[in-house]
Protein backbone atom coordinates (compact mmCIF):
# COMPACT_ATOMS: atom_id res chain seq x y z
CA UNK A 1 12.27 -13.84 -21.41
CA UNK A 2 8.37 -14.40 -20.84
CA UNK A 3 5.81 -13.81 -22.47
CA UNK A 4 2.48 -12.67 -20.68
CA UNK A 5 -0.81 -11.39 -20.98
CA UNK A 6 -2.77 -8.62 -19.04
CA UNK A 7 -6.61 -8.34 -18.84
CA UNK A 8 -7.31 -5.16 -17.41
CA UNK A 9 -10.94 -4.09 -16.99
CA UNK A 10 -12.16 -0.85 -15.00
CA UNK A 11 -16.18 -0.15 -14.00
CA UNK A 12 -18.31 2.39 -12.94
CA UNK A 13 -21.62 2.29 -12.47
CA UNK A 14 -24.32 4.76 -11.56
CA UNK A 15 -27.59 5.03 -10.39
CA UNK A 16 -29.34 6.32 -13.09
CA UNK A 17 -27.98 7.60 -16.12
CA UNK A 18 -24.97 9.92 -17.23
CA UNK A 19 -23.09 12.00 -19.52
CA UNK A 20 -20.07 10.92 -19.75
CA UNK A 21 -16.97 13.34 -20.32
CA UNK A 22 -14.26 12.53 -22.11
CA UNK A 23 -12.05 9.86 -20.56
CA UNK A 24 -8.34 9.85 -20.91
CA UNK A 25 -7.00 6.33 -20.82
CA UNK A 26 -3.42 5.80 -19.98
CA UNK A 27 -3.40 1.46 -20.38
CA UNK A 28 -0.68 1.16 -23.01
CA UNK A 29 2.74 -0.76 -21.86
CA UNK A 30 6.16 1.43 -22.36
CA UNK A 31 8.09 -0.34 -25.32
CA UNK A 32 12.09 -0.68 -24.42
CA UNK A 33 14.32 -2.91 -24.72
CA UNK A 34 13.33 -5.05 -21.96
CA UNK A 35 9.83 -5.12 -23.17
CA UNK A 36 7.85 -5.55 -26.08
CA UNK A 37 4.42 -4.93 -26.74
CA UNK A 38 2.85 -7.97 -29.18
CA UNK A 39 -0.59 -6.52 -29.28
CA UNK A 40 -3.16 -4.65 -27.48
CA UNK A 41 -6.48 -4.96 -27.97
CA UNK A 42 -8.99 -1.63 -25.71
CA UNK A 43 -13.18 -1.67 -25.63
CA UNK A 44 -15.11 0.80 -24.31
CA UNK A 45 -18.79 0.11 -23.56
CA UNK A 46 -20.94 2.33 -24.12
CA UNK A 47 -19.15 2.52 -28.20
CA UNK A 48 -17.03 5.46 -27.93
CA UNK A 49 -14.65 7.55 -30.26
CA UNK A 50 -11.19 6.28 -29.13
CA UNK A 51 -8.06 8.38 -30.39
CA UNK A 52 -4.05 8.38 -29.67
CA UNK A 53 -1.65 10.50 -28.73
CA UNK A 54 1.49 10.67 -27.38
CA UNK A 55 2.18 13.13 -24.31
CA UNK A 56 4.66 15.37 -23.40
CA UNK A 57 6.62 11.91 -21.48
CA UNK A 58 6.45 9.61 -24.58
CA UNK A 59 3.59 7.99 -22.69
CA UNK A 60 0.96 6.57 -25.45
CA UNK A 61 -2.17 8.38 -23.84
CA UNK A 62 -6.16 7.07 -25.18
CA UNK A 63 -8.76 9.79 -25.51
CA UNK A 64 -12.37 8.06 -25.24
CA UNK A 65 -15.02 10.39 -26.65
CA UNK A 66 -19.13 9.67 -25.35
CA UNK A 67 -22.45 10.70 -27.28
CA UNK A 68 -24.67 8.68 -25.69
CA UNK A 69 -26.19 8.70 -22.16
CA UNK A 70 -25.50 5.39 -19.89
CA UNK A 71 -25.51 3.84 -16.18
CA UNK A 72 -22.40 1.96 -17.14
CA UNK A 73 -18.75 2.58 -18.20
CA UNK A 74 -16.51 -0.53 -18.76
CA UNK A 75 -13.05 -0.28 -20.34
CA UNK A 76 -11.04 -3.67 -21.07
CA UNK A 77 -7.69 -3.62 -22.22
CA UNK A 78 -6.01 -7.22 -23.29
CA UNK A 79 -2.05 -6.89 -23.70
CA UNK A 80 0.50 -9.65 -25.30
CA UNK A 81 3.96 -8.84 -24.90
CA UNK A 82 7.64 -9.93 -24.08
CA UNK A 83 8.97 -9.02 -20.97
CA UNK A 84 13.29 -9.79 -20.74
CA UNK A 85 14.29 -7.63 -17.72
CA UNK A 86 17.35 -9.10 -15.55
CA UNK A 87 16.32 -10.10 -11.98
CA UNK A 88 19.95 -9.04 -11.31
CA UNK A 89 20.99 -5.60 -13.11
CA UNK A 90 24.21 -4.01 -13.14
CA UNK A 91 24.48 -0.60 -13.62
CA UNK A 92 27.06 1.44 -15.19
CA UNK A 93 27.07 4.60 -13.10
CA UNK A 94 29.14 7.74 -14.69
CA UNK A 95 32.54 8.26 -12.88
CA UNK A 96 30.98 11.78 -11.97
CA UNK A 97 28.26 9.82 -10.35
CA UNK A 98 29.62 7.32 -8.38
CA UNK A 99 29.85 9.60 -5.22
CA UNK A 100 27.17 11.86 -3.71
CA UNK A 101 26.85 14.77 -3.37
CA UNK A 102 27.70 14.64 -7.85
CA UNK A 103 26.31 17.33 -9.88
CA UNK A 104 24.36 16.58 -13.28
CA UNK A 105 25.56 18.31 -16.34
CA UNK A 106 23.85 21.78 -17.33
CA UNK A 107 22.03 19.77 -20.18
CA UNK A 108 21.01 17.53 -17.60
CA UNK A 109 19.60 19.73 -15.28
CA UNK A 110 17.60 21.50 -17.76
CA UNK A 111 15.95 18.62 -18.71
CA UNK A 112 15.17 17.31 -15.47
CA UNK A 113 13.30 20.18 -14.82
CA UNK A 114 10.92 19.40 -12.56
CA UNK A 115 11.48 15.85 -12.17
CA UNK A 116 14.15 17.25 -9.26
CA UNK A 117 11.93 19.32 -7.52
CA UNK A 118 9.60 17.93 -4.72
CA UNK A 119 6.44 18.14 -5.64
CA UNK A 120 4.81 18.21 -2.09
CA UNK A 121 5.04 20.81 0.83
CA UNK A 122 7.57 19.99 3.56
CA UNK A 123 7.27 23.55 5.72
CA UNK A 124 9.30 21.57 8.75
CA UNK A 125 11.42 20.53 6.66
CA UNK A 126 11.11 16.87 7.67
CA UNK A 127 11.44 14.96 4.73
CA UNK A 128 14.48 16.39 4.05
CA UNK A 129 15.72 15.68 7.56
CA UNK A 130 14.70 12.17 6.84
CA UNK A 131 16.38 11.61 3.74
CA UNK A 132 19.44 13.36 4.99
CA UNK A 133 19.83 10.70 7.44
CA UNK A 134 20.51 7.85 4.67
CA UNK A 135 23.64 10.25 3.84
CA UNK A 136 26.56 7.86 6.31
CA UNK A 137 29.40 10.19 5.29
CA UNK A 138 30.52 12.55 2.82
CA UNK A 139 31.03 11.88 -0.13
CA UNK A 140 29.33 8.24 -0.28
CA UNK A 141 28.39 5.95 -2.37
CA UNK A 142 25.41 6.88 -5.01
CA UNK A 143 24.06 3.42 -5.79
CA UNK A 144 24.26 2.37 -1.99
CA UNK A 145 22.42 6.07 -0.42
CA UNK A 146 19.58 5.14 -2.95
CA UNK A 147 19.06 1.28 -2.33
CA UNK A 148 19.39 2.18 1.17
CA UNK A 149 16.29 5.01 1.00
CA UNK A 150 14.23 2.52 -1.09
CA UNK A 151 15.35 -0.35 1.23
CA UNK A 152 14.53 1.66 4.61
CA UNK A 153 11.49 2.85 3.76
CA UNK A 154 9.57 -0.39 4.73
CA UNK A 155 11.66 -0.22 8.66
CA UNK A 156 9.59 3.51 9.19
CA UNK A 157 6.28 2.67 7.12
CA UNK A 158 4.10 -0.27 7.51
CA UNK A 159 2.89 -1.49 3.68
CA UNK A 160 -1.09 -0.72 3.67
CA UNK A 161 -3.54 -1.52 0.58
CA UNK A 162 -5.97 1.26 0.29
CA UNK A 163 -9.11 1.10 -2.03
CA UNK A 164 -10.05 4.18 -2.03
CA UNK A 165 -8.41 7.10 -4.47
CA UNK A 166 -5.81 9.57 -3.92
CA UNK A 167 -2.14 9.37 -2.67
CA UNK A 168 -1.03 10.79 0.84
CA UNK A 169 1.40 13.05 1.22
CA UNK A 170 5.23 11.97 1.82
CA UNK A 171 4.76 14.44 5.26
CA UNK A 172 1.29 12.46 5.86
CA UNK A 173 2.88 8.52 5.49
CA UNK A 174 5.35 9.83 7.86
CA UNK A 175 2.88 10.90 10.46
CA UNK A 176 0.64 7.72 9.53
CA UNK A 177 3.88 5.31 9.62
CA UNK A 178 1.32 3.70 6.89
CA UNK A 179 0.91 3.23 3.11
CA UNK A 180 -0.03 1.80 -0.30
CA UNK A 181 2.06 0.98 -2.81
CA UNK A 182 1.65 4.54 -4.41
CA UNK A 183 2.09 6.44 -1.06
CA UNK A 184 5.40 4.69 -0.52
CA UNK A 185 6.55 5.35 -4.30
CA UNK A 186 5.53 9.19 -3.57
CA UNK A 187 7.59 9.31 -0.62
CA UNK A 188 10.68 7.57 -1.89
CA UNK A 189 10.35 10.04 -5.06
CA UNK A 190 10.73 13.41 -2.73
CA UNK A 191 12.73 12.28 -0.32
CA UNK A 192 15.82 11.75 -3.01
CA UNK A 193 14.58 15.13 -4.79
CA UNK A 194 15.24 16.71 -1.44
CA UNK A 195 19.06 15.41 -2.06
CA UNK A 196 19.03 17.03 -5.87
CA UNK A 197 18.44 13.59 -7.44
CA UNK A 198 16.14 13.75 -10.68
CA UNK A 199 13.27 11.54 -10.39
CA UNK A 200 9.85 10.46 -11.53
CA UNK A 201 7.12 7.94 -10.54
CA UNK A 202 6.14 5.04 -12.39
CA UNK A 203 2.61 3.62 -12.94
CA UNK A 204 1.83 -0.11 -14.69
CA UNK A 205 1.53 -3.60 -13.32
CA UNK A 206 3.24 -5.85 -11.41
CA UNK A 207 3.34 -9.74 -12.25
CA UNK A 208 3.95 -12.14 -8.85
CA UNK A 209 3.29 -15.82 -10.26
CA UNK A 210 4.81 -16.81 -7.07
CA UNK A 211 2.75 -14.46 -4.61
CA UNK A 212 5.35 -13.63 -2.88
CA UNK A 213 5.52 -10.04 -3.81
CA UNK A 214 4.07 -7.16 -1.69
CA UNK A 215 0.81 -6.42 -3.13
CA UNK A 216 -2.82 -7.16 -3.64
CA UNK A 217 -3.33 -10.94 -3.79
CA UNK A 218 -3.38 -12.72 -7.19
CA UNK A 219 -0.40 -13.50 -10.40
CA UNK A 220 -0.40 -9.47 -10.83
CA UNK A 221 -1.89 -6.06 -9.97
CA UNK A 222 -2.15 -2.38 -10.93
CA UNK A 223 1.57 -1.66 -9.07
CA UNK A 224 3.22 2.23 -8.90
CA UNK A 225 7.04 2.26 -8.27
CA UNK A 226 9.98 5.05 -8.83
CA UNK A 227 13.37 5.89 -11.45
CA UNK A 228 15.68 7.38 -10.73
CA UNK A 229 18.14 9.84 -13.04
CA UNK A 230 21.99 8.85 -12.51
CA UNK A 231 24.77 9.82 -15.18
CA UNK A 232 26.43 6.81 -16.88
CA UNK A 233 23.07 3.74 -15.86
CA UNK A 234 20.16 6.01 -17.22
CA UNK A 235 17.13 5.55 -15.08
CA UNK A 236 17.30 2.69 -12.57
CA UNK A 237 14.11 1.42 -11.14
CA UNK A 238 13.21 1.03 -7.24
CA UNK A 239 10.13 -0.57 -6.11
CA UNK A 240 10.08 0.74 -2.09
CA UNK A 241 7.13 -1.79 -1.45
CA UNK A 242 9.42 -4.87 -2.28
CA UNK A 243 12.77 -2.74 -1.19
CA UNK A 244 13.83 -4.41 -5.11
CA UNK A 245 16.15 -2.81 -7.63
CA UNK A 246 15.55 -3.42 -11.46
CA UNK A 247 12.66 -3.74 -13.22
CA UNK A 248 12.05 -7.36 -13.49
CA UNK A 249 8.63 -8.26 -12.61
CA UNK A 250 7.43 -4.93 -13.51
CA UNK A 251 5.52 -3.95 -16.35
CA UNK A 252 5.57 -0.26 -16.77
CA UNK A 253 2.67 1.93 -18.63
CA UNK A 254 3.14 5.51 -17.44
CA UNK A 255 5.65 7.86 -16.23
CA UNK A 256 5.54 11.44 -14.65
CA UNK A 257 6.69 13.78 -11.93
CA UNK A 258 3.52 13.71 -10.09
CA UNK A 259 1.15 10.36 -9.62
CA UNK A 260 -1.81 12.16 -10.68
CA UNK A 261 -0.75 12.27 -13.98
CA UNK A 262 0.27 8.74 -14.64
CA UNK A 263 -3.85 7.02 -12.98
CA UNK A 264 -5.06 4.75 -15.86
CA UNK A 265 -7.98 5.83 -16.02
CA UNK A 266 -9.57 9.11 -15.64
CA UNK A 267 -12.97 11.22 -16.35
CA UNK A 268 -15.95 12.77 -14.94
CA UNK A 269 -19.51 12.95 -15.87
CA UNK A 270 -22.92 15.29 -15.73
CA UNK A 271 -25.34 13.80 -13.68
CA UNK A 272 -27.11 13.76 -10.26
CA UNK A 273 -24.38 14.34 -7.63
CA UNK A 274 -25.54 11.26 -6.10
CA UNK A 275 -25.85 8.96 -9.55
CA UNK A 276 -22.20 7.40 -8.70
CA UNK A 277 -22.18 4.20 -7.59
CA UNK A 278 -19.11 2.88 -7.07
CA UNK A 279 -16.25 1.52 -9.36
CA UNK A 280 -14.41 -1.97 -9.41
CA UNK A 281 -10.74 -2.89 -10.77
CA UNK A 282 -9.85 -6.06 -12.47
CA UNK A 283 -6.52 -7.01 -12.89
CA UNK A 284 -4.93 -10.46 -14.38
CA UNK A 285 -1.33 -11.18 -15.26
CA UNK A 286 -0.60 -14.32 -16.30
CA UNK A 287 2.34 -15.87 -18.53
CA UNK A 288 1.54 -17.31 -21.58
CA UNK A 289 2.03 -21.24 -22.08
């Protein structure tokens, strides 16, 4: 077990100044067994109207409410908590599930919903091609066809911090043969919906004391990774950027089907169209002595 802390502070800043919309603020760590949340402490400057709620994902979601006009927003979160996740998991797959192709159970399937359905346009069907290529023989084995997706990823797609917003498309990183962190979670995501696996994309922080993870430089970053639904383990973690398995090292905050639901931050304003400046990220994970 280790206990760290996370100092996470977003900015914008404008030119002159701006009504700001209501933010929705999405900074709060996922309490489960392998992690627990000692405190949290959120600002907001300019002095806002901060309320919680929980979404339709369990995911503890921050609503920051503005009255007065500013050329500043910053928002600092500071996070204690206990993070016991096994570098080493073993998972206890479903006899139904050992093999692919398995089906899930009616109950299951219902409330996958959309969590197995690709979320991005593949009119070539290429991504599926792709994907299909990880299948060695029929049946095989489950665990092995998804550590081997997550684990070839990196041999087609070169690992590429970007800075500015947005995700690419899985079709685009093919084409590119480049991506972020996100980009790569994406595209590991459809490619085993395309093979009727339930799955969902995973937003939070990723702690490297070591700095030997792939990632921005520094003991931790803003990281986005992938779960996986299989009978029997639950949802198993796979972070394509390091080609890992497990959740150790990985602090997550936010889960959805699409990546656009799970950013940390997110809001407009009224203002010039040219009053944005620019924004800047500050991440620190460090473990607690």
């Amino acid at each position: 077990m280790v206990t760290l802390r996370i100092r996470h502070r977003t900015i914008y800043r404008y030119s002159k100044a701006v009504s700001l919309r209501p933010h929705r603020l999405m900074l709060r760590p996922r309490e489960s067994r392998e992690l627990r949340l000692r405190s949290m402490d959120l600002t907001v400057e300019p002095p806002a109207a901060v309320t919680w709620a929980q979404d339709v994902t369990g995911n503890m979601v921050a609503t920051a409410a503005f009255q007065a006009m500013t050329d500043s927003l910053i928002i600092t979160s500071n996070v204690e908590l206990e993070l016991d996740a096994p570098a080493w998991p073993v998972f206890d797959i479903a006899a139904s599930a050992i093999f692919y192709p398995f089906r899930y159970s009616d109950d299951e399937w219902t409330d996958l919903g959309a969590l197995a359905a690709p979320q991005h346009p593949d009119p070539a069907g290429r991504l599926r091609e792709w994907a299909q290529a990880f299948v060695r023989s029929n049946p095989t084995d489950t665990l092995s066809l998804l550590k081997d997706i997550n684990a070839g990823i990196l041999a087609w797609i070169s690992y590429q911090e970007r800075e500015e917003e947005g995700t690419q498309t899985p079709a685009q990183t093919l084409e590119r043969g480049w991506g972020s962190c996100r980009d790569l979670a994406v595209l590991f995501i459809d490619a085993v919906r395309t093979l009727g696996f339930g799955a969902r994309i995973v937003s939070g922080y990723l702690h490297n004391p070591a700095q030997d993870i792939v990632g921005r430089e520094g003991s931790g970053t803003t990281h986005a990774w992938a779960e996986v639904y299989v009978p029997g383990a639950g949802w198993i973690t796979f972070d394509p950027t390091n080609r890992s398995v497990g959740s150790a090292n990985l602090i997550p905050v936010a889960i959805g089907r699409d990546i656009r639901l799970v950013m940390p931050v997110a809001g407009s304003f009224v203002g010039m169209t040219d009053a944005f400046r620019g924004m800047s990220i500050e991440v620190c994970v460090s473990a607690k002595t």
